[in-house]
PDB file of N, CA and C in Angstrom:
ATOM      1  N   UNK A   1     126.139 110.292  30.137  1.00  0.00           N
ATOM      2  CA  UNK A   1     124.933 110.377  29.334  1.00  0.00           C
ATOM      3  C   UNK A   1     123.777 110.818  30.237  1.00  0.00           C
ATOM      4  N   UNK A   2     123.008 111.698  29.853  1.00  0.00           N
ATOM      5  CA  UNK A   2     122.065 112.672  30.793  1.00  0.00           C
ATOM      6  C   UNK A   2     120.703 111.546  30.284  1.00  0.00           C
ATOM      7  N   UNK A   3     120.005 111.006  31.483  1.00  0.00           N
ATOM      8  CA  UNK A   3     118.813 110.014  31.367  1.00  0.00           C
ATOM      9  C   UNK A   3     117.477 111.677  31.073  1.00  0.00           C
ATOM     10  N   UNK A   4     116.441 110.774  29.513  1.00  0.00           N
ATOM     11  CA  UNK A   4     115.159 112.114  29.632  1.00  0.00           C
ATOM     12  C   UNK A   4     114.353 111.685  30.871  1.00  0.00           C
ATOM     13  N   UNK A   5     113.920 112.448  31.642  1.00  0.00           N
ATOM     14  CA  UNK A   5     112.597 112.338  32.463  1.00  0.00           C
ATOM     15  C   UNK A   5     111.751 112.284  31.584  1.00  0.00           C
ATOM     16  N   UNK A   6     110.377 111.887  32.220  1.00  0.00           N
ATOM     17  CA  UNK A   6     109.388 111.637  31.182  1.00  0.00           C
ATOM     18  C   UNK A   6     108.181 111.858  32.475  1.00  0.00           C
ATOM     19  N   UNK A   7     107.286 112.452  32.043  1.00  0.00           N
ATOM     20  CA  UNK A   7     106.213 113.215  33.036  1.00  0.00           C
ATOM     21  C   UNK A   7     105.331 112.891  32.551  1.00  0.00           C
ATOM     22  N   UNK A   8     104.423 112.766  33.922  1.00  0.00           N
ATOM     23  CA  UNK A   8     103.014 112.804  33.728  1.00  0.00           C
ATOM     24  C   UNK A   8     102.303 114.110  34.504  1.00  0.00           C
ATOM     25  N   UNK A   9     101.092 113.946  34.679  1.00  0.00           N
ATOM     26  CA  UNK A   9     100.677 115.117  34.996  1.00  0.00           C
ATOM     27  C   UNK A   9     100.945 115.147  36.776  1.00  0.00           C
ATOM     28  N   UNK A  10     101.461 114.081  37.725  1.00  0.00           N
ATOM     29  CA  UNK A  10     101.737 114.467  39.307  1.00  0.00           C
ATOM     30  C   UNK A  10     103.058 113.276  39.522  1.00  0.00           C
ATOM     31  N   UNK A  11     103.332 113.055  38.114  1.00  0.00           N
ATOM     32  CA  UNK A  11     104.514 112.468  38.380  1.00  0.00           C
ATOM     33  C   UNK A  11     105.778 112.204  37.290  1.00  0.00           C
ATOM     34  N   UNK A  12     106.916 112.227  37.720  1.00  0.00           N
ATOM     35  CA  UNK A  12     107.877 111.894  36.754  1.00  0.00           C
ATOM     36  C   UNK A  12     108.830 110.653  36.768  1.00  0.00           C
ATOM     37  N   UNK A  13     109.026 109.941  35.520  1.00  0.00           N
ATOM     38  CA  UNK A  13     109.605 108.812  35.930  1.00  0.00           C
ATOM     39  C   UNK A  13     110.569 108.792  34.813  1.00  0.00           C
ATOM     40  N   UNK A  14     111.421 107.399  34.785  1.00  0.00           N
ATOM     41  CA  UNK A  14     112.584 106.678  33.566  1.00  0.00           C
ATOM     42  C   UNK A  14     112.476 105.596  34.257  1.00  0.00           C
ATOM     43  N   UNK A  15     111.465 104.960  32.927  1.00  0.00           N
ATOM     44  CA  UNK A  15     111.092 103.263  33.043  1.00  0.00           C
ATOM     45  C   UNK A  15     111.459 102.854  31.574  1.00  0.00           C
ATOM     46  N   UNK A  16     112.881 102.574  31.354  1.00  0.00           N
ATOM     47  CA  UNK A  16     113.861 102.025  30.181  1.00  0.00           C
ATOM     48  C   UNK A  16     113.711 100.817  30.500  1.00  0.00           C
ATOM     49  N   UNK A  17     113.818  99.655  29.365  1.00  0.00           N
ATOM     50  CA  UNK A  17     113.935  98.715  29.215  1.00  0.00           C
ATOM     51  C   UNK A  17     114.738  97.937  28.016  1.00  0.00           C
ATOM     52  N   UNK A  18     115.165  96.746  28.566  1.00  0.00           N
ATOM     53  CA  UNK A  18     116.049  96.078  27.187  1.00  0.00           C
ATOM     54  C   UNK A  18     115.290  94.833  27.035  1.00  0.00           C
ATOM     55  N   UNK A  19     114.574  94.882  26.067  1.00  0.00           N
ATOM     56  CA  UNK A  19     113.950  93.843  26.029  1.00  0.00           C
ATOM     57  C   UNK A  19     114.652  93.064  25.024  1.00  0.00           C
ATOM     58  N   UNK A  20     114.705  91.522  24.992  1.00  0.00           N
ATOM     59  CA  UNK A  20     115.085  90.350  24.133  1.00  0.00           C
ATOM     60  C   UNK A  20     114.120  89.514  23.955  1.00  0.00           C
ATOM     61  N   UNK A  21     114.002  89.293  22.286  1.00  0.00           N
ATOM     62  CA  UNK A  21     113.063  87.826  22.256  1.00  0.00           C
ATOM     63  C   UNK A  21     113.377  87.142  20.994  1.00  0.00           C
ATOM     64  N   UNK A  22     113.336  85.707  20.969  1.00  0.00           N
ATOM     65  CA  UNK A  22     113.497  84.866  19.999  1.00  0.00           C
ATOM     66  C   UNK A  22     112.915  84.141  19.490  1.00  0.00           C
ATOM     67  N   UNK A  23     112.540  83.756  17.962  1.00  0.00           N
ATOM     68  CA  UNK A  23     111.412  83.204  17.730  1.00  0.00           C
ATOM     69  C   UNK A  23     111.271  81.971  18.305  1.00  0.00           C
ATOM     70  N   UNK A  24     110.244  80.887  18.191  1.00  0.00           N
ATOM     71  CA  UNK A  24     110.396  79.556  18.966  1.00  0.00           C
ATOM     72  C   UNK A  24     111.634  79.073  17.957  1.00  0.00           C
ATOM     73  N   UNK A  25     111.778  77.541  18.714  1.00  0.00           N
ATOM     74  CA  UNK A  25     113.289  77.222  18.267  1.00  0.00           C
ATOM     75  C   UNK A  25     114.379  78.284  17.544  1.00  0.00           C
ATOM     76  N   UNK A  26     114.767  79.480  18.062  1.00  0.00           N
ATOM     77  CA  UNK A  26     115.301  80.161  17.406  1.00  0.00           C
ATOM     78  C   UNK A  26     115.844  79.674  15.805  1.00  0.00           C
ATOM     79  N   UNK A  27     114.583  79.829  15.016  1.00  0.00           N
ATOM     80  CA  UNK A  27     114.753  79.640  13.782  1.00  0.00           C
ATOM     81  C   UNK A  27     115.372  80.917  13.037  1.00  0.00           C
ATOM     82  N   UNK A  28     116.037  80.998  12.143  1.00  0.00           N
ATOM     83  CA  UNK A  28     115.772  82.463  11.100  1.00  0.00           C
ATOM     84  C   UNK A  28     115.100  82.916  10.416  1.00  0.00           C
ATOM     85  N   UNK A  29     113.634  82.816  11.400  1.00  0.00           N
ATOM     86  CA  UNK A  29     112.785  83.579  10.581  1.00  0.00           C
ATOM     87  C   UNK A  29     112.613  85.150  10.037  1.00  0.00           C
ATOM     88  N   UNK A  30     113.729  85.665  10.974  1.00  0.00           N
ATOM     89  CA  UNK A  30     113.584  87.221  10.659  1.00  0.00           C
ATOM     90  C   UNK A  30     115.254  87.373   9.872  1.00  0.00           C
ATOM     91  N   UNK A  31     115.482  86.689   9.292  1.00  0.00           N
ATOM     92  CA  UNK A  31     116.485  87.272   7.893  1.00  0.00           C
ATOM     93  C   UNK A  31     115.810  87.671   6.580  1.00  0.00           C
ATOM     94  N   UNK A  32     114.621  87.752   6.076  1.00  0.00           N
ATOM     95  CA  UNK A  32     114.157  88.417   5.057  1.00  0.00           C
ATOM     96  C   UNK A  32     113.599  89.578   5.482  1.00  0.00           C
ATOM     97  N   UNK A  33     114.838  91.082   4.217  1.00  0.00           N
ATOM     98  CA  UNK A  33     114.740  92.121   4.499  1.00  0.00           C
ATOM     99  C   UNK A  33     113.239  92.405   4.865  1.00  0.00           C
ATOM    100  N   UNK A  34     112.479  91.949   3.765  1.00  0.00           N
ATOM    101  CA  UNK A  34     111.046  92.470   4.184  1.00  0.00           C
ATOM    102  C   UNK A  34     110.052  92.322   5.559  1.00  0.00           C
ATOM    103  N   UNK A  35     110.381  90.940   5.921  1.00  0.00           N
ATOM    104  CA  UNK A  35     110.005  90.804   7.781  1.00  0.00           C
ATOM    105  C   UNK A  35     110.935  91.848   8.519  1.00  0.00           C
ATOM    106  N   UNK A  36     111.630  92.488   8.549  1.00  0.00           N
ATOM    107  CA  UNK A  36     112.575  93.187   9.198  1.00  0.00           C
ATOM    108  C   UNK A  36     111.831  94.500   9.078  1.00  0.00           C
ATOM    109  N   UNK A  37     111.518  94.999   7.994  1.00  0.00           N
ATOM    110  CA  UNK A  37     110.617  96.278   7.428  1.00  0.00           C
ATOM    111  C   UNK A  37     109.469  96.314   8.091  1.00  0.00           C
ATOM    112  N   UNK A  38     108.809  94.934   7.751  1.00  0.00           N
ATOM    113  CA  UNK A  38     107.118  95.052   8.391  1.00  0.00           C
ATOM    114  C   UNK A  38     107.201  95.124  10.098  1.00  0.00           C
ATOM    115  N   UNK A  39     108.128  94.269  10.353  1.00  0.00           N
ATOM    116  CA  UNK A  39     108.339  94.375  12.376  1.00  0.00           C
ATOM    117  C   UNK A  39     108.989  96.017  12.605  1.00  0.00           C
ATOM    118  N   UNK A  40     109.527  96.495  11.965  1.00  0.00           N
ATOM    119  CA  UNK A  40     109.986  98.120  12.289  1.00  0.00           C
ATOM    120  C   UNK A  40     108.824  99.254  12.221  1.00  0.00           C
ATOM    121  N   UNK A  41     108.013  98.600  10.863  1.00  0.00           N
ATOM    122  CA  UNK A  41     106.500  99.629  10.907  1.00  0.00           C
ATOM    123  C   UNK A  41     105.535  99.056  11.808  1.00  0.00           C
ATOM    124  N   UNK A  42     105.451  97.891  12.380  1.00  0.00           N
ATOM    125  CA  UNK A  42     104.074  97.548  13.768  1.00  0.00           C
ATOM    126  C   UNK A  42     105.085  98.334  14.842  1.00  0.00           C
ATOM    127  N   UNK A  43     105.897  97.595  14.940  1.00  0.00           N
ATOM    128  CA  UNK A  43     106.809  98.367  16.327  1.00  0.00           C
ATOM    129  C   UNK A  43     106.581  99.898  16.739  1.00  0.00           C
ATOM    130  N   UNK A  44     106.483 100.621  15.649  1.00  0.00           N
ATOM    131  CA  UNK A  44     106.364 101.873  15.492  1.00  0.00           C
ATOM    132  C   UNK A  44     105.030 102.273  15.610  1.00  0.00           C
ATOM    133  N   UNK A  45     104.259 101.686  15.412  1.00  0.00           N
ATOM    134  CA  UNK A  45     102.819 101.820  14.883  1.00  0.00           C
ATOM    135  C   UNK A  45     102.361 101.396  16.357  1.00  0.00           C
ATOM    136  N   UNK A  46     102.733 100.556  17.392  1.00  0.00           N
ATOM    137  CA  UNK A  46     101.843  99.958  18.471  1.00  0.00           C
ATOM    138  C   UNK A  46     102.747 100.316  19.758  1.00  0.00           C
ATOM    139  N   UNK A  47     104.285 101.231  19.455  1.00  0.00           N
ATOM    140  CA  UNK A  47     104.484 102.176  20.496  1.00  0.00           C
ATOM    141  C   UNK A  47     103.874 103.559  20.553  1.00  0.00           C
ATOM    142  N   UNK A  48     103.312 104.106  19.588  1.00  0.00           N
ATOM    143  CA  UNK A  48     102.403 105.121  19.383  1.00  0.00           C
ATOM    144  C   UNK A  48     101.045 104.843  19.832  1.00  0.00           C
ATOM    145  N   UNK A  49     100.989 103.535  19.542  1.00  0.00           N
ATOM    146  CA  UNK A  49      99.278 103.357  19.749  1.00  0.00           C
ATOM    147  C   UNK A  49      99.097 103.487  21.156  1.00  0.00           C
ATOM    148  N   UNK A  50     100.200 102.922  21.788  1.00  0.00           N
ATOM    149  CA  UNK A  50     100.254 102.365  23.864  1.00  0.00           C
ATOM    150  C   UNK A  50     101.012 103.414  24.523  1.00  0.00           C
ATOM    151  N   UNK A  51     101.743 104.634  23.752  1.00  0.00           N
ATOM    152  CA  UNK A  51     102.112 105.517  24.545  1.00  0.00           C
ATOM    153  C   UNK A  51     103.750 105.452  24.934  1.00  0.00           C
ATOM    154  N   UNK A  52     104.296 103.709  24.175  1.00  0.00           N
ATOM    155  CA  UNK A  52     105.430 103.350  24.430  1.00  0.00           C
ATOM    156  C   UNK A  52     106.484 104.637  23.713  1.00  0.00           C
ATOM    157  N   UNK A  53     107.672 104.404  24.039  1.00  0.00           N
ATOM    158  CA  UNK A  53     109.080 105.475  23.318  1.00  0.00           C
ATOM    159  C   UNK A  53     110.494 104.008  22.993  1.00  0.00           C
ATOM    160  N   UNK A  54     110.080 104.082  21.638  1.00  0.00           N
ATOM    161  CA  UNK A  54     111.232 103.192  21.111  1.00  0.00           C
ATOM    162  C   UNK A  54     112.497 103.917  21.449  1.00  0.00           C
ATOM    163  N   UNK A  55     113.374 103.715  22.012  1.00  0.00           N
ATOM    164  CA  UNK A  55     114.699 104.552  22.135  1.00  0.00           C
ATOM    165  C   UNK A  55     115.552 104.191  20.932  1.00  0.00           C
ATOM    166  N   UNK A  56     115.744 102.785  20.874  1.00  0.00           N
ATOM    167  CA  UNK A  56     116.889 101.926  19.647  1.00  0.00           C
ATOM    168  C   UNK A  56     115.930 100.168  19.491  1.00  0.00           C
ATOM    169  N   UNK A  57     116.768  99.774  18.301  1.00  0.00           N
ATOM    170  CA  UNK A  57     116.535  98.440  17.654  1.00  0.00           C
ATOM    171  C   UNK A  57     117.398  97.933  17.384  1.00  0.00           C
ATOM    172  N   UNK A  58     116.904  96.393  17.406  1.00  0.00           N
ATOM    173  CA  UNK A  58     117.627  95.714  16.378  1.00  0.00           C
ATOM    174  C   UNK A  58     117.138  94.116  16.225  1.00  0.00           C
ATOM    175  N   UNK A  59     116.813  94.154  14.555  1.00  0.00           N
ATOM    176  CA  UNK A  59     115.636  93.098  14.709  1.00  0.00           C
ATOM    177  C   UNK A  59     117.353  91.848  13.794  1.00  0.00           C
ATOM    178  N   UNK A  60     118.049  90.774  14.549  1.00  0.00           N
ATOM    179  CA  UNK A  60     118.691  90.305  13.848  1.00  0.00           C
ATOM    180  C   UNK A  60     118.097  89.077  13.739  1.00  0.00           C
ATOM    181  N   UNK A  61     118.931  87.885  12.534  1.00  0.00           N
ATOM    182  CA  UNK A  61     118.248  86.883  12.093  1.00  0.00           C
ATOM    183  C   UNK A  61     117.412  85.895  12.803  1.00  0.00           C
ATOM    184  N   UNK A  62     117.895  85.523  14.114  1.00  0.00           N
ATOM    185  CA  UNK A  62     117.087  85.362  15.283  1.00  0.00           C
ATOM    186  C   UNK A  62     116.671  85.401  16.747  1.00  0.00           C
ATOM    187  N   UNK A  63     116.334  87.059  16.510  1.00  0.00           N
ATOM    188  CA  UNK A  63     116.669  87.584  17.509  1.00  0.00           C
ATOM    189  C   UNK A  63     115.690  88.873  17.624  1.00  0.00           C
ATOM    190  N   UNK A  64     115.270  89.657  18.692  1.00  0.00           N
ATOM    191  CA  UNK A  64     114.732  90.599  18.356  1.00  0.00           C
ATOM    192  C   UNK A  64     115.297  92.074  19.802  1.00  0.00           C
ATOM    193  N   UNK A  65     116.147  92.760  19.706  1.00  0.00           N
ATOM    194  CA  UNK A  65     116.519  93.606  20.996  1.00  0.00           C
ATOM    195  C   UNK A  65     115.657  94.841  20.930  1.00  0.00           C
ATOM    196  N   UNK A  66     114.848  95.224  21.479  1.00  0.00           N
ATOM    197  CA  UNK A  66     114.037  96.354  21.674  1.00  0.00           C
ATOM    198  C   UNK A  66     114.683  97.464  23.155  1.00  0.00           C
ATOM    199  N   UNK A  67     115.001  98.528  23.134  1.00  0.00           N
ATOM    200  CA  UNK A  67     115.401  99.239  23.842  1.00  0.00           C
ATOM    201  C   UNK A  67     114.218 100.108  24.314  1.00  0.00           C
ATOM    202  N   UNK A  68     113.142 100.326  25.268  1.00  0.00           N
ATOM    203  CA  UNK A  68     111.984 101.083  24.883  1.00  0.00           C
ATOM    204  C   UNK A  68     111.435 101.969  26.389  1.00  0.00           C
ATOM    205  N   UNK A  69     111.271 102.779  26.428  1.00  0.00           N
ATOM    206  CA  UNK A  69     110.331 103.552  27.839  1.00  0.00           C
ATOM    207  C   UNK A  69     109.031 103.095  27.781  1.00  0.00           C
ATOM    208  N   UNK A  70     108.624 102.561  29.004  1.00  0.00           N
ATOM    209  CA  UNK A  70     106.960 101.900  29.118  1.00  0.00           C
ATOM    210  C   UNK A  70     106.525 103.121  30.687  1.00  0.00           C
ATOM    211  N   UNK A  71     105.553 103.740  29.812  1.00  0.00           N
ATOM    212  CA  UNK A  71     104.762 104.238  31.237  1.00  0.00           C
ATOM    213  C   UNK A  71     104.440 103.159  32.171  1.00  0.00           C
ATOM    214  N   UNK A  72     104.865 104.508  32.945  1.00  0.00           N
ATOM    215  CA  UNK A  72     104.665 103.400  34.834  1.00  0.00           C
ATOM    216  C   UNK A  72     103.176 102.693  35.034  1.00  0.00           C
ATOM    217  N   UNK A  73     101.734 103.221  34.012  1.00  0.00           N
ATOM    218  CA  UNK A  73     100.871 102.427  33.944  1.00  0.00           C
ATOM    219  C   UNK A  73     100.477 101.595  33.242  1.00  0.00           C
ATOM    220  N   UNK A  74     101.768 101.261  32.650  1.00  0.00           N
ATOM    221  CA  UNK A  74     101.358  99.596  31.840  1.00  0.00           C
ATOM    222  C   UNK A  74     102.485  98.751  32.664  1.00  0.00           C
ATOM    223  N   UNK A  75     102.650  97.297  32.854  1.00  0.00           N
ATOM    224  CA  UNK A  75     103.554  96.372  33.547  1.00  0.00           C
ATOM    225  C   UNK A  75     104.060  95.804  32.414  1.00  0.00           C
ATOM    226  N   UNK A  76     105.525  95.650  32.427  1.00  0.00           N
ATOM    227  CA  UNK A  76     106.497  95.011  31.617  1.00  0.00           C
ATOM    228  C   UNK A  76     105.908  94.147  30.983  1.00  0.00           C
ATOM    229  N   UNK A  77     105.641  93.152  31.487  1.00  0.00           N
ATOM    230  CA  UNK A  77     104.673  92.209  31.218  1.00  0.00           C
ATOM    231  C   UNK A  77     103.835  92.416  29.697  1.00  0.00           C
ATOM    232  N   UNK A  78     102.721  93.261  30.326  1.00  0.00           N
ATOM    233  CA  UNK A  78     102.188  93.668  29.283  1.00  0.00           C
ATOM    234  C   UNK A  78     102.131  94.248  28.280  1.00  0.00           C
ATOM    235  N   UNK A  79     103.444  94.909  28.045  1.00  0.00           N
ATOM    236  CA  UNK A  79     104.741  95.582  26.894  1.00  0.00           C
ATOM    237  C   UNK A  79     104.525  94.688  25.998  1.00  0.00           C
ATOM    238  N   UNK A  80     105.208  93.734  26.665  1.00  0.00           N
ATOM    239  CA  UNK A  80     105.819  92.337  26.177  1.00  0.00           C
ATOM    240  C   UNK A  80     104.633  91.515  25.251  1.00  0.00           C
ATOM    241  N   UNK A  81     103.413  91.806  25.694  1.00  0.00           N
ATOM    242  CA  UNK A  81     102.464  90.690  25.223  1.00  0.00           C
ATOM    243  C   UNK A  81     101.362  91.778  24.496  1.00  0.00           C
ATOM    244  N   UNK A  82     101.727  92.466  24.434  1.00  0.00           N
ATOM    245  CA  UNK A  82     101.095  93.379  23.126  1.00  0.00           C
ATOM    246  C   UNK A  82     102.058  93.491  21.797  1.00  0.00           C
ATOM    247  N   UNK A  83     103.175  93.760  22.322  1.00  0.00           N
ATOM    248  CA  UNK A  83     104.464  93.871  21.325  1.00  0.00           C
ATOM    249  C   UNK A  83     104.707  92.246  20.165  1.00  0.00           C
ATOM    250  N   UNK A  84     104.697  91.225  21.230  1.00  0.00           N
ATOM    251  CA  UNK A  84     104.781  89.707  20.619  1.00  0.00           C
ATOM    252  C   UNK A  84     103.377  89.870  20.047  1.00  0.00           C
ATOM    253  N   UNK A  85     101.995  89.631  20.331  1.00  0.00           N
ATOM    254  CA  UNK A  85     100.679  89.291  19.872  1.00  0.00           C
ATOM    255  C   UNK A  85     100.524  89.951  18.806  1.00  0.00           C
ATOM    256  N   UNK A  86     100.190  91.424  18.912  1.00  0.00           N
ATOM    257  CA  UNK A  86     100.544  92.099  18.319  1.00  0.00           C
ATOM    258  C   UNK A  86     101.134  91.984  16.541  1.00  0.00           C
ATOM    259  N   UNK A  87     102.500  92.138  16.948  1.00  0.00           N
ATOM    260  CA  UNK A  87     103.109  92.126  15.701  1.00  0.00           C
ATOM    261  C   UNK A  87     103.109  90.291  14.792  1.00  0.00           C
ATOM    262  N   UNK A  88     102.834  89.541  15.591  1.00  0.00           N
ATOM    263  CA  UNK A  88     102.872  88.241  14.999  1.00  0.00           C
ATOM    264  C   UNK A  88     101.537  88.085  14.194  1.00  0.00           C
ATOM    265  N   UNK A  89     100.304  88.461  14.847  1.00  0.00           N
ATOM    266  CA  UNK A  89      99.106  88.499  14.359  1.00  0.00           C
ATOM    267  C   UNK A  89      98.899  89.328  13.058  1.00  0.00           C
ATOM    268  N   UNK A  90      99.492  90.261  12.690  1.00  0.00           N
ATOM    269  CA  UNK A  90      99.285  91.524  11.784  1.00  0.00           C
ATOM    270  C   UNK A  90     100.388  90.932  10.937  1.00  0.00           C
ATOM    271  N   UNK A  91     101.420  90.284  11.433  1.00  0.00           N
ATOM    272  CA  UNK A  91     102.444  89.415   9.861  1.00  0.00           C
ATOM    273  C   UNK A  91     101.630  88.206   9.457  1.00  0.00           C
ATOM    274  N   UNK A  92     101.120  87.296  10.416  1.00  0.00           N
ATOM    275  CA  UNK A  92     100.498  86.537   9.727  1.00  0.00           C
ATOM    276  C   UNK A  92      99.038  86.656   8.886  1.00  0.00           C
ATOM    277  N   UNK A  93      98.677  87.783   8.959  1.00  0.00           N
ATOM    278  CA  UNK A  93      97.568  88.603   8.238  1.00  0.00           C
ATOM    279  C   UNK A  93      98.121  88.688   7.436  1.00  0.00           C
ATOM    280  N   UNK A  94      99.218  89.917   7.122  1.00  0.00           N
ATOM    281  CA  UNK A  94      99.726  90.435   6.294  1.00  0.00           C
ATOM    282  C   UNK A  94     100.372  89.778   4.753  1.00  0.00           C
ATOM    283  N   UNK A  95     100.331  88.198   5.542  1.00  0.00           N
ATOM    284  CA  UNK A  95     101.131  86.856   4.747  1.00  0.00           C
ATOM    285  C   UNK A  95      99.694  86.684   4.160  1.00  0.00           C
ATOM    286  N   UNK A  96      98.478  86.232   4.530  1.00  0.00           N
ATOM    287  CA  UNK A  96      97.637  85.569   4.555  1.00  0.00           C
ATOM    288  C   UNK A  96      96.951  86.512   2.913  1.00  0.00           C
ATOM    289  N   UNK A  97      97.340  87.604   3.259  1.00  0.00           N
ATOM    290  CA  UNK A  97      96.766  88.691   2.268  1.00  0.00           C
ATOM    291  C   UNK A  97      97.005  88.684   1.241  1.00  0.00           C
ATOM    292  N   UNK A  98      98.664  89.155   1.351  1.00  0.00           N
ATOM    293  CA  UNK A  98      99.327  89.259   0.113  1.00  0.00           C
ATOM    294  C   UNK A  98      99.965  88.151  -0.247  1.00  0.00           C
ATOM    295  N   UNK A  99      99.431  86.682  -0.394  1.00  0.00           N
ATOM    296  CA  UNK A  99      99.935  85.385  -0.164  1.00  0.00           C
ATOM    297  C   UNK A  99     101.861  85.134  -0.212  1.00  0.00           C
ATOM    298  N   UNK A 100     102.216  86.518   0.517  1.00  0.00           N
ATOM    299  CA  UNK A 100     103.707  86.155   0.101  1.00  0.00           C
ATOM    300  C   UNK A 100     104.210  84.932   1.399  1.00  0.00           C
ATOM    301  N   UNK A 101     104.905  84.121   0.765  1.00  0.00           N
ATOM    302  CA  UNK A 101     105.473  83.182   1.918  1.00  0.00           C
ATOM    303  C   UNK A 101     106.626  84.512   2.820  1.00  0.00           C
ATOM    304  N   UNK A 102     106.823  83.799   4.165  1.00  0.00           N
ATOM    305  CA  UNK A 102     107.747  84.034   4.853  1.00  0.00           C
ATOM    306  C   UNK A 102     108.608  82.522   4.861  1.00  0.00           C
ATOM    307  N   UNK A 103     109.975  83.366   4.626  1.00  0.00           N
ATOM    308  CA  UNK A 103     110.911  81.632   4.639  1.00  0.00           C
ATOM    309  C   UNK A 103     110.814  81.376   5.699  1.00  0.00           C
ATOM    310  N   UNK A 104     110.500  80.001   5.832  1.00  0.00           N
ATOM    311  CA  UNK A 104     110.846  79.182   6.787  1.00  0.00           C
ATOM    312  C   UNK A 104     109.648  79.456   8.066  1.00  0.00           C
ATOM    313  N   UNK A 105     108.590  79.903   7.813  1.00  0.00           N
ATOM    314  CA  UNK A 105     107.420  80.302   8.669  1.00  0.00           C
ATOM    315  C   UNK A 105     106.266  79.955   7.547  1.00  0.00           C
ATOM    316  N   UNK A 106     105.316  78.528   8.011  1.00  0.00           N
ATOM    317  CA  UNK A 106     103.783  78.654   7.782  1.00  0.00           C
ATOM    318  C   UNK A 106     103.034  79.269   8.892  1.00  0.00           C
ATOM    319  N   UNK A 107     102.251  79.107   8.243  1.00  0.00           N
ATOM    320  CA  UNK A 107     101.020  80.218   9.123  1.00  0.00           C
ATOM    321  C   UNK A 107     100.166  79.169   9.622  1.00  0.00           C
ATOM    322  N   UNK A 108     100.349  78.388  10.648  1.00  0.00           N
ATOM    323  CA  UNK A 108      99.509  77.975  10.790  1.00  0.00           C
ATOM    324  C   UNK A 108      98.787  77.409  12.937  1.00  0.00           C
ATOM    325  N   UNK A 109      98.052  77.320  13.231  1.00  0.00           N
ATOM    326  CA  UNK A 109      97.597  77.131  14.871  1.00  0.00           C
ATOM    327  C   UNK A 109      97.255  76.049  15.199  1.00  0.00           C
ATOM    328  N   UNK A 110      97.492  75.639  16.460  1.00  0.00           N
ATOM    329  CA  UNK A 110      96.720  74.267  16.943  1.00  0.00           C
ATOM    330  C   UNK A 110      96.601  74.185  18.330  1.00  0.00           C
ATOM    331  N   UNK A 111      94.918  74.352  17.817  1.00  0.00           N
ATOM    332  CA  UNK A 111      94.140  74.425  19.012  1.00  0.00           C
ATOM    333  C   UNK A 111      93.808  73.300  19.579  1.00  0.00           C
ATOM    334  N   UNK A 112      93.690  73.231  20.821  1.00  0.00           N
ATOM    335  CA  UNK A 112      93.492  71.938  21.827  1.00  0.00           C
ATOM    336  C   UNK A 112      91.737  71.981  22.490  1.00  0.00           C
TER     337      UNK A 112
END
């Protein structure tokens, strides 16, 4: 399998990643088709926004595998914590809006 280069303007790199994440207590919160839909359109929507390249997916019941190229000027790290913040913040909006429940997920924070 031939790896793409990916260029910038004085440099070229392949910064692939496999990322994994699970909700807390790996609950099943992501078995309703429609959370599966809305995490595929932010995903899409906030690797465009950051410059990221989704390669592959796969959002299963609790589980989330992201396959993705991160320019060499953002840190893994910070992939990671735009991608989680990100998409959690804009579902729990998105809940808050269209008052649809998510099974087995309230919406709710606790601040100290």
């Amino acid at each position: 399998m031939l790896t793409k280069l990916y260029q910038l303007e004085h440099s070229t790199y392949v910064c692939q990643y496999h990322i994994v994440w699970t909700p807390r207590y790996r609950g099943k919160v992501l078995a309703d088709n429609y959370i599966k839909q809305e995490l595929k359109r932010i995903f899409k929507f906030i690797a465009k926004w950051k410059g990221f390249t989704l390669v592959q997916w796969h959002i299963g019941d609790e589980h989330i595998h992201l396959y993705l190229v991160i320019p060499p000027k953002y840190s893994v790290s910070y992939a990671i914590q735009v991608l989680k913040s990100k998409s959690a913040s804009w579902l729990k909006k998105k809940q808050r809006n269209s008052q649809k429940e998510i099974p087995g997920h309230e919406v709710t924070s606790f601040l100290r």
